[in-house]
PDB file of N, CA and C in Angstrom:
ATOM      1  N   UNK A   1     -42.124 -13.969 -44.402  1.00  0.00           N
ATOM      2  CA  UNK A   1     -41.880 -12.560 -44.179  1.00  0.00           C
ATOM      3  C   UNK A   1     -41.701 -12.330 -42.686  1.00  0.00           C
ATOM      4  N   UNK A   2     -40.587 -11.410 -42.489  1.00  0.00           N
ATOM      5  CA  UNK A   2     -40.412 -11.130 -40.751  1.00  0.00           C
ATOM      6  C   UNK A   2     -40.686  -9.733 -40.691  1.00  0.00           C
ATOM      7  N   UNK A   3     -41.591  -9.480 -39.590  1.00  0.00           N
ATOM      8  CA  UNK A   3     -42.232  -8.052 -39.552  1.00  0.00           C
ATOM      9  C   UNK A   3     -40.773  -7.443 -38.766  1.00  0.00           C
ATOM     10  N   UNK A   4     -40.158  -6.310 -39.089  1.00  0.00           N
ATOM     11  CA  UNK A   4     -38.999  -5.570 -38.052  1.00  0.00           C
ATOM     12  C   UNK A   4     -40.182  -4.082 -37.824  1.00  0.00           C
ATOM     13  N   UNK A   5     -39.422  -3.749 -36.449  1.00  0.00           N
ATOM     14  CA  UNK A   5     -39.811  -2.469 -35.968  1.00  0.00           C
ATOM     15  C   UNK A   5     -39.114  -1.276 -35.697  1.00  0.00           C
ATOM     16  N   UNK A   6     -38.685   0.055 -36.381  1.00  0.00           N
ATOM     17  CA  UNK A   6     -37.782   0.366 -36.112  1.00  0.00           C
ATOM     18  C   UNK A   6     -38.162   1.202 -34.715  1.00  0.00           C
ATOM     19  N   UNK A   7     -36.747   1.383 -34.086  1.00  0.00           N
ATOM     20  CA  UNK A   7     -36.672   1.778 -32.564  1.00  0.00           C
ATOM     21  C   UNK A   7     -35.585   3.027 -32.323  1.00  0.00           C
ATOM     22  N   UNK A   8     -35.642   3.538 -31.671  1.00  0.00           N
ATOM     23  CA  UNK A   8     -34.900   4.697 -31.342  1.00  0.00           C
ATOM     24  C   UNK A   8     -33.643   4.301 -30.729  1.00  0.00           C
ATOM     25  N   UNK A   9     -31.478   4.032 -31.170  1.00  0.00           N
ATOM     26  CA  UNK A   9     -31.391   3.706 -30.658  1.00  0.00           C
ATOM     27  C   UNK A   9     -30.306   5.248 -30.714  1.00  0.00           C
ATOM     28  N   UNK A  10     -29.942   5.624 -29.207  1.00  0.00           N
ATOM     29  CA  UNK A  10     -29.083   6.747 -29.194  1.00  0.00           C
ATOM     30  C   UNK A  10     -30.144   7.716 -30.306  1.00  0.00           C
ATOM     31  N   UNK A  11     -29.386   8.590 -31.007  1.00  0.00           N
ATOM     32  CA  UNK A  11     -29.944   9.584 -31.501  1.00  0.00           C
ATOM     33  C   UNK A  11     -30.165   9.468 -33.136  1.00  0.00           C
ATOM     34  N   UNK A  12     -30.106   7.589 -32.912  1.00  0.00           N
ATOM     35  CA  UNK A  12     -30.241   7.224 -34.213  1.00  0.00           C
ATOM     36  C   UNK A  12     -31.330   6.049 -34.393  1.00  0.00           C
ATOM     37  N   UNK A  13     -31.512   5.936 -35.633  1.00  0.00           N
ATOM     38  CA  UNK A  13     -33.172   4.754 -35.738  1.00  0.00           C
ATOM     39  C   UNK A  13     -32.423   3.346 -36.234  1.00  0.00           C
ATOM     40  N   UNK A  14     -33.072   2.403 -35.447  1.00  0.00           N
ATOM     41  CA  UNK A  14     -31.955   0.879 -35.796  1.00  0.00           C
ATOM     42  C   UNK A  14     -33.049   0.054 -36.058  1.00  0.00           C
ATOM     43  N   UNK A  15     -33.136  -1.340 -36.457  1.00  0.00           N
ATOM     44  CA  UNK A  15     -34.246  -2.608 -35.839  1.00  0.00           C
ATOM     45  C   UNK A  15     -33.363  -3.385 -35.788  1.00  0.00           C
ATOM     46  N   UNK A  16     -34.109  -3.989 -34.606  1.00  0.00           N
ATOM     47  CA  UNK A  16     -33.887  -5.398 -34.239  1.00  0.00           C
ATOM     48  C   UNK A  16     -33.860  -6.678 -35.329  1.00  0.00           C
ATOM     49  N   UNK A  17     -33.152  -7.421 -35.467  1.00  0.00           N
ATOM     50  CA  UNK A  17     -33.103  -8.487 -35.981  1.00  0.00           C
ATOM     51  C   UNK A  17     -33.805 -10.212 -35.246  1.00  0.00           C
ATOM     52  N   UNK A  18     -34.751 -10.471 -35.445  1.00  0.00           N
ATOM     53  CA  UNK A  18     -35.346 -11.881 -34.335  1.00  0.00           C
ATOM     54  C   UNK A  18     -34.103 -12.692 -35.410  1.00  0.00           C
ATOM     55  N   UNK A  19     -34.108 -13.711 -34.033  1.00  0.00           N
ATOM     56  CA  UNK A  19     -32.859 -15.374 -34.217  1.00  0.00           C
ATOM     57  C   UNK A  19     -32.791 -16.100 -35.671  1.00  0.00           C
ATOM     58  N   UNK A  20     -34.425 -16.214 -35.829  1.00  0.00           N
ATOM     59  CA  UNK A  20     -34.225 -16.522 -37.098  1.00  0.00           C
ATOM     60  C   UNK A  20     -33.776 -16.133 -38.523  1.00  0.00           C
ATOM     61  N   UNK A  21     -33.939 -14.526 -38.116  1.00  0.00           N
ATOM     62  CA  UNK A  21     -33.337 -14.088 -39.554  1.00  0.00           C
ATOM     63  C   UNK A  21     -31.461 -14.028 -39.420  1.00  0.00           C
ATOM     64  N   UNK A  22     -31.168 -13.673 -38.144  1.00  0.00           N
ATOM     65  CA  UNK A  22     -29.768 -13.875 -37.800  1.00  0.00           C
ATOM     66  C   UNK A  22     -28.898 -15.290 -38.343  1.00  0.00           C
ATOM     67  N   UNK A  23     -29.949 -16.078 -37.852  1.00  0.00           N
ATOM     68  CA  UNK A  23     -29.537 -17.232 -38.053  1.00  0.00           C
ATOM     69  C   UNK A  23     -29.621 -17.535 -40.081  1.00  0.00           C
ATOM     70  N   UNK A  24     -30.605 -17.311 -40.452  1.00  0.00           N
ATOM     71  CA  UNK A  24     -30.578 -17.191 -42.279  1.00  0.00           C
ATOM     72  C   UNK A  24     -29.514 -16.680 -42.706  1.00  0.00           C
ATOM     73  N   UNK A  25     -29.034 -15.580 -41.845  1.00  0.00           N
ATOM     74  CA  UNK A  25     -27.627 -14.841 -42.500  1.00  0.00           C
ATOM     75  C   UNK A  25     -26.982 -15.016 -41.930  1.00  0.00           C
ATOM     76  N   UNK A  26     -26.590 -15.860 -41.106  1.00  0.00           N
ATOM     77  CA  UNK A  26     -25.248 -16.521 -40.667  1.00  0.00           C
ATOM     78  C   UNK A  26     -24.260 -15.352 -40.299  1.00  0.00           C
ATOM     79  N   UNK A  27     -24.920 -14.383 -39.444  1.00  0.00           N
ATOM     80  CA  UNK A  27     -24.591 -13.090 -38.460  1.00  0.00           C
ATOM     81  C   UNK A  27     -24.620 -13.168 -37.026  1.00  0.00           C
ATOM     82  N   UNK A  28     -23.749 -12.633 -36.713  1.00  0.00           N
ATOM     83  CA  UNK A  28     -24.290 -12.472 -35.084  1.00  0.00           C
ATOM     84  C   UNK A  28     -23.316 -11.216 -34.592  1.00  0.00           C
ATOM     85  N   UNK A  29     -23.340 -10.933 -33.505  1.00  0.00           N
ATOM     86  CA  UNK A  29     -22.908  -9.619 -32.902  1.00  0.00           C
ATOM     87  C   UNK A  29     -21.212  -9.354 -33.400  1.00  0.00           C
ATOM     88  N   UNK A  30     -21.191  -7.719 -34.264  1.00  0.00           N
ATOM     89  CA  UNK A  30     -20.411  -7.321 -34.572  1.00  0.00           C
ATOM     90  C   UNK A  30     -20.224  -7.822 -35.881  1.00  0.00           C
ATOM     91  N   UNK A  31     -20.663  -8.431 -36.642  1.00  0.00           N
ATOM     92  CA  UNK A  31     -20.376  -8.590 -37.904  1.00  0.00           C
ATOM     93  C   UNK A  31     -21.067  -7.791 -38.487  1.00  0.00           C
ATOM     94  N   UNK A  32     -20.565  -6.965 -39.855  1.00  0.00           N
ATOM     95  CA  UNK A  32     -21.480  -6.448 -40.599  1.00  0.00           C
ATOM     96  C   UNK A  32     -22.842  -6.999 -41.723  1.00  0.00           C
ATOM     97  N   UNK A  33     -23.496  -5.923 -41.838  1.00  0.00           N
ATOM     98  CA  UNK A  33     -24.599  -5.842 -43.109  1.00  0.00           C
ATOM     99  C   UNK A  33     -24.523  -5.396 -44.425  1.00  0.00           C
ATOM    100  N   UNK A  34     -24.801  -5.396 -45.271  1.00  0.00           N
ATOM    101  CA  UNK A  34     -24.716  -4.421 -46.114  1.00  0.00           C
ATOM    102  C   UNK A  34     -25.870  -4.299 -47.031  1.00  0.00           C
ATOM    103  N   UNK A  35     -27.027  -3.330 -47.057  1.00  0.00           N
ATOM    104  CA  UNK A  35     -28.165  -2.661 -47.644  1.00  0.00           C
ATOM    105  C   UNK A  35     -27.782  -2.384 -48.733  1.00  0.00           C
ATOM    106  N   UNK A  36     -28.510  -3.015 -49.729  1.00  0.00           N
ATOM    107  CA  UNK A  36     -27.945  -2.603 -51.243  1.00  0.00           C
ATOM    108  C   UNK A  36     -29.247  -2.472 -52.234  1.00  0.00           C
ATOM    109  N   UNK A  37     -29.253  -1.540 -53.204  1.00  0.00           N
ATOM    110  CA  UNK A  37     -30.740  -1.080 -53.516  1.00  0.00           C
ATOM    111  C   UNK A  37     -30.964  -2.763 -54.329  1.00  0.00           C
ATOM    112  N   UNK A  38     -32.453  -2.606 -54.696  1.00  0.00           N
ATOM    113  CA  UNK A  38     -32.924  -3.821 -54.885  1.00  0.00           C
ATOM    114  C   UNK A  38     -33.884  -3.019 -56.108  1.00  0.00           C
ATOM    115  N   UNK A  39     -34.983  -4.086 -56.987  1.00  0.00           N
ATOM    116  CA  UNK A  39     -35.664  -3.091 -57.666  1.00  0.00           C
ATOM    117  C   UNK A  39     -37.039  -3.244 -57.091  1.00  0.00           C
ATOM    118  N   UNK A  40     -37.427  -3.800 -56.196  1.00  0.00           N
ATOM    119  CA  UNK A  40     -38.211  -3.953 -55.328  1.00  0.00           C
ATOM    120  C   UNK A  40     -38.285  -3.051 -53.794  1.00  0.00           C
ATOM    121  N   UNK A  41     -36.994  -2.715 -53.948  1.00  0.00           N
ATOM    122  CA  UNK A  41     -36.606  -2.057 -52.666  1.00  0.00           C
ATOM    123  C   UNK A  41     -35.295  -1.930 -52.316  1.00  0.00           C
ATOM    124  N   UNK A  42     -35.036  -2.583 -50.949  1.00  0.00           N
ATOM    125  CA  UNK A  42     -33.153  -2.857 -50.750  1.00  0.00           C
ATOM    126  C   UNK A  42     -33.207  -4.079 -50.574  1.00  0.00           C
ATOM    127  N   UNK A  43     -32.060  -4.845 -50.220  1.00  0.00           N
ATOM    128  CA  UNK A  43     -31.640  -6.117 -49.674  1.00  0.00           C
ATOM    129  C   UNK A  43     -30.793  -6.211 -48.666  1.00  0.00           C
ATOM    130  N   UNK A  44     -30.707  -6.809 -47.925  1.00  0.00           N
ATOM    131  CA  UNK A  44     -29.986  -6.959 -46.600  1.00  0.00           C
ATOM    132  C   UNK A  44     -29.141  -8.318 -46.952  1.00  0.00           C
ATOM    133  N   UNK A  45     -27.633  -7.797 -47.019  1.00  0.00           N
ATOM    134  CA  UNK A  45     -26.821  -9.480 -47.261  1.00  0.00           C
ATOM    135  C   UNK A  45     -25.802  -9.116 -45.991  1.00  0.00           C
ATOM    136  N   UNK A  46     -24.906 -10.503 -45.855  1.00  0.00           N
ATOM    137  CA  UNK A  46     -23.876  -9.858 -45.143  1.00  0.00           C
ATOM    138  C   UNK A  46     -22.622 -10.285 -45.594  1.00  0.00           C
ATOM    139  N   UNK A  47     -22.463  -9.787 -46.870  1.00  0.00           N
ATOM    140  CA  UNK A  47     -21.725  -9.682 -48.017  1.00  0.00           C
ATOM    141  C   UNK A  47     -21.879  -8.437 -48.882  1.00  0.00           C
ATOM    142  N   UNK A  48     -21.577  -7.756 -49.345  1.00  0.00           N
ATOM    143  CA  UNK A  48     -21.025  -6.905 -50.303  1.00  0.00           C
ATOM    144  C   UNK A  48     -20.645  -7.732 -51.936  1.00  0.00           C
ATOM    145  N   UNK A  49     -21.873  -7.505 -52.448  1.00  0.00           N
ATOM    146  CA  UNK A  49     -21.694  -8.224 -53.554  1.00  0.00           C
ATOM    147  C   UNK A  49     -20.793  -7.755 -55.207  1.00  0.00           C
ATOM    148  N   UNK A  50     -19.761  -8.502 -55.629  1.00  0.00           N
ATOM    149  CA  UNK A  50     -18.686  -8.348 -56.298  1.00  0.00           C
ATOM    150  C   UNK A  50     -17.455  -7.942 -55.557  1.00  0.00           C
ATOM    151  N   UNK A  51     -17.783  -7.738 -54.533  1.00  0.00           N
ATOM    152  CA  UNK A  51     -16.574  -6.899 -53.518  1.00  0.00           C
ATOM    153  C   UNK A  51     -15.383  -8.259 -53.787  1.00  0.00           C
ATOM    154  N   UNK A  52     -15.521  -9.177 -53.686  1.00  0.00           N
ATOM    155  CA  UNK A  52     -14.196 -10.572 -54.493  1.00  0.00           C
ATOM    156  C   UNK A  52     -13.939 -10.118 -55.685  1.00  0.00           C
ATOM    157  N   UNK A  53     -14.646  -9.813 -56.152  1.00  0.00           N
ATOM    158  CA  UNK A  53     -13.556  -9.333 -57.613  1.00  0.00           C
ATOM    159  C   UNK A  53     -13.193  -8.488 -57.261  1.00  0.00           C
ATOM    160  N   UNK A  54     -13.496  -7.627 -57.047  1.00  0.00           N
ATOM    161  CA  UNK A  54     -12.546  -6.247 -56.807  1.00  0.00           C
ATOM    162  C   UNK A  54     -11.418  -6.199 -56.021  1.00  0.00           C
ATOM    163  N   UNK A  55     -11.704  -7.164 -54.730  1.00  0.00           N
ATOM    164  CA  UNK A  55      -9.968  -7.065 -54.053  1.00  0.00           C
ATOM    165  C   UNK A  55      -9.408  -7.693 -55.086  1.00  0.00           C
ATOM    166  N   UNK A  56      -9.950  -9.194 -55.854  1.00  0.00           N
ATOM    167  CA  UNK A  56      -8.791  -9.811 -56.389  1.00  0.00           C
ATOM    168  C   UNK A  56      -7.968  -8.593 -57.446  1.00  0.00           C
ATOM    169  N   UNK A  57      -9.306  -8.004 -58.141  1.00  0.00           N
ATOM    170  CA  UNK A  57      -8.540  -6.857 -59.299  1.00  0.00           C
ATOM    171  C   UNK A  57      -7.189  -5.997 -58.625  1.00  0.00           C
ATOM    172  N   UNK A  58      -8.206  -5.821 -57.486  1.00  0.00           N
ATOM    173  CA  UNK A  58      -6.899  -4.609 -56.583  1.00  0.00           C
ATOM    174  C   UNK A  58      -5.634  -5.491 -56.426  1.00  0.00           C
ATOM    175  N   UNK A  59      -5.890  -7.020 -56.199  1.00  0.00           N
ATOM    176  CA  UNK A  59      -4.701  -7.286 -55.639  1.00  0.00           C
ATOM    177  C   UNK A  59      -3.704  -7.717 -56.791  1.00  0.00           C
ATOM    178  N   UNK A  60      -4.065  -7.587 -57.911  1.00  0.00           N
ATOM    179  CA  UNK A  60      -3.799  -8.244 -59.500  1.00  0.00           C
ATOM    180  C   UNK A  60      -2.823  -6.955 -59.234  1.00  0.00           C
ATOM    181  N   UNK A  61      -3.332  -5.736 -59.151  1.00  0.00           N
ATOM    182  CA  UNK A  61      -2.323  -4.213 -59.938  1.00  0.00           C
ATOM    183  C   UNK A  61      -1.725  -4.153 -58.916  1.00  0.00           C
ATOM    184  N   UNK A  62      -1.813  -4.292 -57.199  1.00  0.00           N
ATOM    185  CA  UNK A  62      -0.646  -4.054 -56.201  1.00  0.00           C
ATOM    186  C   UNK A  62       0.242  -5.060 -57.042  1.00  0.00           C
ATOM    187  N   UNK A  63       0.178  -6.032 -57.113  1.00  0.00           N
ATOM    188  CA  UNK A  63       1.458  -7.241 -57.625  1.00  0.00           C
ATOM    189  C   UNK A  63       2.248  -6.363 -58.403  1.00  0.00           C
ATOM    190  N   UNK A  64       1.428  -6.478 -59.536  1.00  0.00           N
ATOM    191  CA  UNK A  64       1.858  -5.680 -60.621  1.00  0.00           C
ATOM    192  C   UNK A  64       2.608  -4.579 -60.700  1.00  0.00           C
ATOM    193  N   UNK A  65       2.594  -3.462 -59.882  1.00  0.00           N
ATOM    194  CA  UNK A  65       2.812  -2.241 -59.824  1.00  0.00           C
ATOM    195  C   UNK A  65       3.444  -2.024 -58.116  1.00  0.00           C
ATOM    196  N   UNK A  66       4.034  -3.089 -57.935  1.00  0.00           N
ATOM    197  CA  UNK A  66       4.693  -3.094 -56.427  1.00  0.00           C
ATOM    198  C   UNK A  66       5.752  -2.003 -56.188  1.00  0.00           C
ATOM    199  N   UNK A  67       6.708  -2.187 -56.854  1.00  0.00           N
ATOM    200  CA  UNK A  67       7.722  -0.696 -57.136  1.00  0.00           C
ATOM    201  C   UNK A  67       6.687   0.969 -57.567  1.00  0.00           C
ATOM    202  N   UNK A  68       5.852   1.035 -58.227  1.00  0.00           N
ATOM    203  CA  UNK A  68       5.258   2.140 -58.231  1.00  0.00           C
ATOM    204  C   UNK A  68       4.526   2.593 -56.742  1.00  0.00           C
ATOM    205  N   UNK A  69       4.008   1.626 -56.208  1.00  0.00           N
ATOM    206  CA  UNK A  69       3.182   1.685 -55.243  1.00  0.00           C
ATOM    207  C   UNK A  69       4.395   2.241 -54.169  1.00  0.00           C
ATOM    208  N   UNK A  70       5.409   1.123 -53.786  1.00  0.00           N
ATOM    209  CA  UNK A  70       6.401   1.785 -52.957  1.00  0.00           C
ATOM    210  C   UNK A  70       7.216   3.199 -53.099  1.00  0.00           C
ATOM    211  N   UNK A  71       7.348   3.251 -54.643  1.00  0.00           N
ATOM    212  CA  UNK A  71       7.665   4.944 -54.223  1.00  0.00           C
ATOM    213  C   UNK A  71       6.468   6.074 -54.298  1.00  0.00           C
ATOM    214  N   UNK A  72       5.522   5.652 -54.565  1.00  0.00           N
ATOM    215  CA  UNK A  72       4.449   6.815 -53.636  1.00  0.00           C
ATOM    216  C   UNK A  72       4.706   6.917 -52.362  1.00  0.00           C
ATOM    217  N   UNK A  73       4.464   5.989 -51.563  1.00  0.00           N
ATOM    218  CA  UNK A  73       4.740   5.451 -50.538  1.00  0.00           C
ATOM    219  C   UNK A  73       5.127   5.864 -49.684  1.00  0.00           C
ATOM    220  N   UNK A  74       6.276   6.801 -50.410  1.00  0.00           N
ATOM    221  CA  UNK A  74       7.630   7.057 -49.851  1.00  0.00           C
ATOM    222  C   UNK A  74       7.368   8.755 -49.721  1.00  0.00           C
TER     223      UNK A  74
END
């Protein structure tokens, strides 16, 4: 378990991340997080989980629907 502290940053509340948990999630400056409820609580990944299926789905109906898409488009 890693104790975090939250801190005041600007006019907003952040914590710090120590090396080692950075390093567990294979993060470092400027990459995102993403907090996702948990049933315990939340989870911290730095992934967006199913978010691969969903572009692939999205990218299944752009194919698909390439002429529809272009005359919205328009």
């Amino acid at each position: 378990m890693i104790r975090l502290k939250v801190t005041q940053v600007g006019n907003s509340l952040g914590v710090v991340l120590p090396k080692e948990a950075l390093a567990k999630l294979n993060v470092g400056k400027g990459d995102e997080l993403f907090l996702t409820p948990a049933p315990d609580g939340y989870r911290v990944t730095p992934q967006y989980e199913g978010l691969e299926e969903q572009l692939a789905a999205a990218r299944a109906i752009m194919k698909r629907r390439r002429s529809v898409l272009r005359e919205l488009a328009k």
